[in-house]
Protein backbone atom coordinates (compact mmCIF):
# COMPACT_ATOMS: atom_id res chain seq x y z
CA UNK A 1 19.43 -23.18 45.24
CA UNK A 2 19.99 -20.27 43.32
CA UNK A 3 22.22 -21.74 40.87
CA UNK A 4 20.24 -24.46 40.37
CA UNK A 5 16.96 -22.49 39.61
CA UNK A 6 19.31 -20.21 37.12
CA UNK A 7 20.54 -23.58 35.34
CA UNK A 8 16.61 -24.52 35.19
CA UNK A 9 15.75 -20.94 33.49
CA UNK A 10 18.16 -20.86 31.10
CA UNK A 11 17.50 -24.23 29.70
CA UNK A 12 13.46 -23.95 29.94
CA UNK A 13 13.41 -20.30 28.63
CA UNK A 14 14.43 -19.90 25.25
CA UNK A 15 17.08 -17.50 24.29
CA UNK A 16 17.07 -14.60 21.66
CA UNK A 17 17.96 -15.69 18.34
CA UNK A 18 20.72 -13.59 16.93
CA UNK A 19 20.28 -14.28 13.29
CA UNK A 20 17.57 -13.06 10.96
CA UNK A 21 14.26 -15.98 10.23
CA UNK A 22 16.38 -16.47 6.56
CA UNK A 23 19.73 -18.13 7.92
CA UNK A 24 18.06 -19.90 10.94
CA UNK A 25 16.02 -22.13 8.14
CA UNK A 26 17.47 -24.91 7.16
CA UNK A 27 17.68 -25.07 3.39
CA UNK A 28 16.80 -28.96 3.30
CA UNK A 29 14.02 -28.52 5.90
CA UNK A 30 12.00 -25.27 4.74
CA UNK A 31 11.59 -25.35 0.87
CA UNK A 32 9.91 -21.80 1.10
CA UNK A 33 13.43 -20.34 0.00
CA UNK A 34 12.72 -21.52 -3.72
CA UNK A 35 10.21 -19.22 -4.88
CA UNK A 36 12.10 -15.90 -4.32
CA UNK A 37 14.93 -17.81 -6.74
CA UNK A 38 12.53 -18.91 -8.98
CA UNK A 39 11.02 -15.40 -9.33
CA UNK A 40 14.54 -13.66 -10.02
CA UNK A 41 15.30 -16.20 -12.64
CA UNK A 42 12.46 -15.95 -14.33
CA UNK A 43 11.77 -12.04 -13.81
CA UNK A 44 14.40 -10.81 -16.63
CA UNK A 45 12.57 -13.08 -19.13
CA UNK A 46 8.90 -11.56 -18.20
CA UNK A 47 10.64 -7.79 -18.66
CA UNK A 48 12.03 -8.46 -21.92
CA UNK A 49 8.51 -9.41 -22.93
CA UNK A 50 6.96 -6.32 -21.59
CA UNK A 51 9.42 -4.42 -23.50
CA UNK A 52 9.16 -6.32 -26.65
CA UNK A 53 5.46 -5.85 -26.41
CA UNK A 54 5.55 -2.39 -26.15
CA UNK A 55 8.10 -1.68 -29.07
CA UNK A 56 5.41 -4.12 -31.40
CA UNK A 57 2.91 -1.72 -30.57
CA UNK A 58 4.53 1.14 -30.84
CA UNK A 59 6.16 0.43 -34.18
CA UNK A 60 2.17 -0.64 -35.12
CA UNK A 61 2.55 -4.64 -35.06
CA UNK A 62 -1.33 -5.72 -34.05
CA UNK A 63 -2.13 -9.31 -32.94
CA UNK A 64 -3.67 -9.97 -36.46
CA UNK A 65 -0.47 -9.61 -37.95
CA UNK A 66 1.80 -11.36 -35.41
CA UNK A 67 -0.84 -14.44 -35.92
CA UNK A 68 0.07 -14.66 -39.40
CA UNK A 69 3.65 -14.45 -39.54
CA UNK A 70 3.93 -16.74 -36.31
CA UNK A 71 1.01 -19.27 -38.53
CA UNK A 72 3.71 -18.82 -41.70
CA UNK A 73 6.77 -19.69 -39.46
CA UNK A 74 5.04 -23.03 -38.66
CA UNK A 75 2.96 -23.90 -41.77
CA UNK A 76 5.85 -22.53 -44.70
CA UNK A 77 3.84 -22.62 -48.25
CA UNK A 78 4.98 -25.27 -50.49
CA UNK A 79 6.82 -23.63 -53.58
């Protein structure tokens, strides 16, 4: 009787896991694990723009003038 009840425990009860939530989802069932890749990729890109954006300003480059060299970089003047 004892074993029997022991058997019935251990398969109603559920057991401890013994890995972290991470590696017990299943990449193809829990698409969560994307956007901590997707921020790592794209979090070099967003640092080099902080940086560039505080060397413009530093080195006095306002918006006005970034407007007009980006507006001659698209519309070149006909010589």
């Amino acid at each position: 009787m004892s074993r029997a009840l022991a058997a019935l425990t251990t398969v109603l009860l559920p057991v401890a896991a013994e890995a972290c939530a991470t590696c017990i989802a299943s990449p193809f069932g829990d698409r969560t694990y994307n956007w901590p890749y997707l921020f790592l990729i794209l979090l070099p890109f967003a640092v080099a723009a902080v940086i560039g954006a505080v060397l413009a300003r530093v080195s006095g480059v306002s918006a006005s003038t970034l407007r007009r060299r980006l507006a001659r970089l698209v519309h070149p003047t006909a010589r």
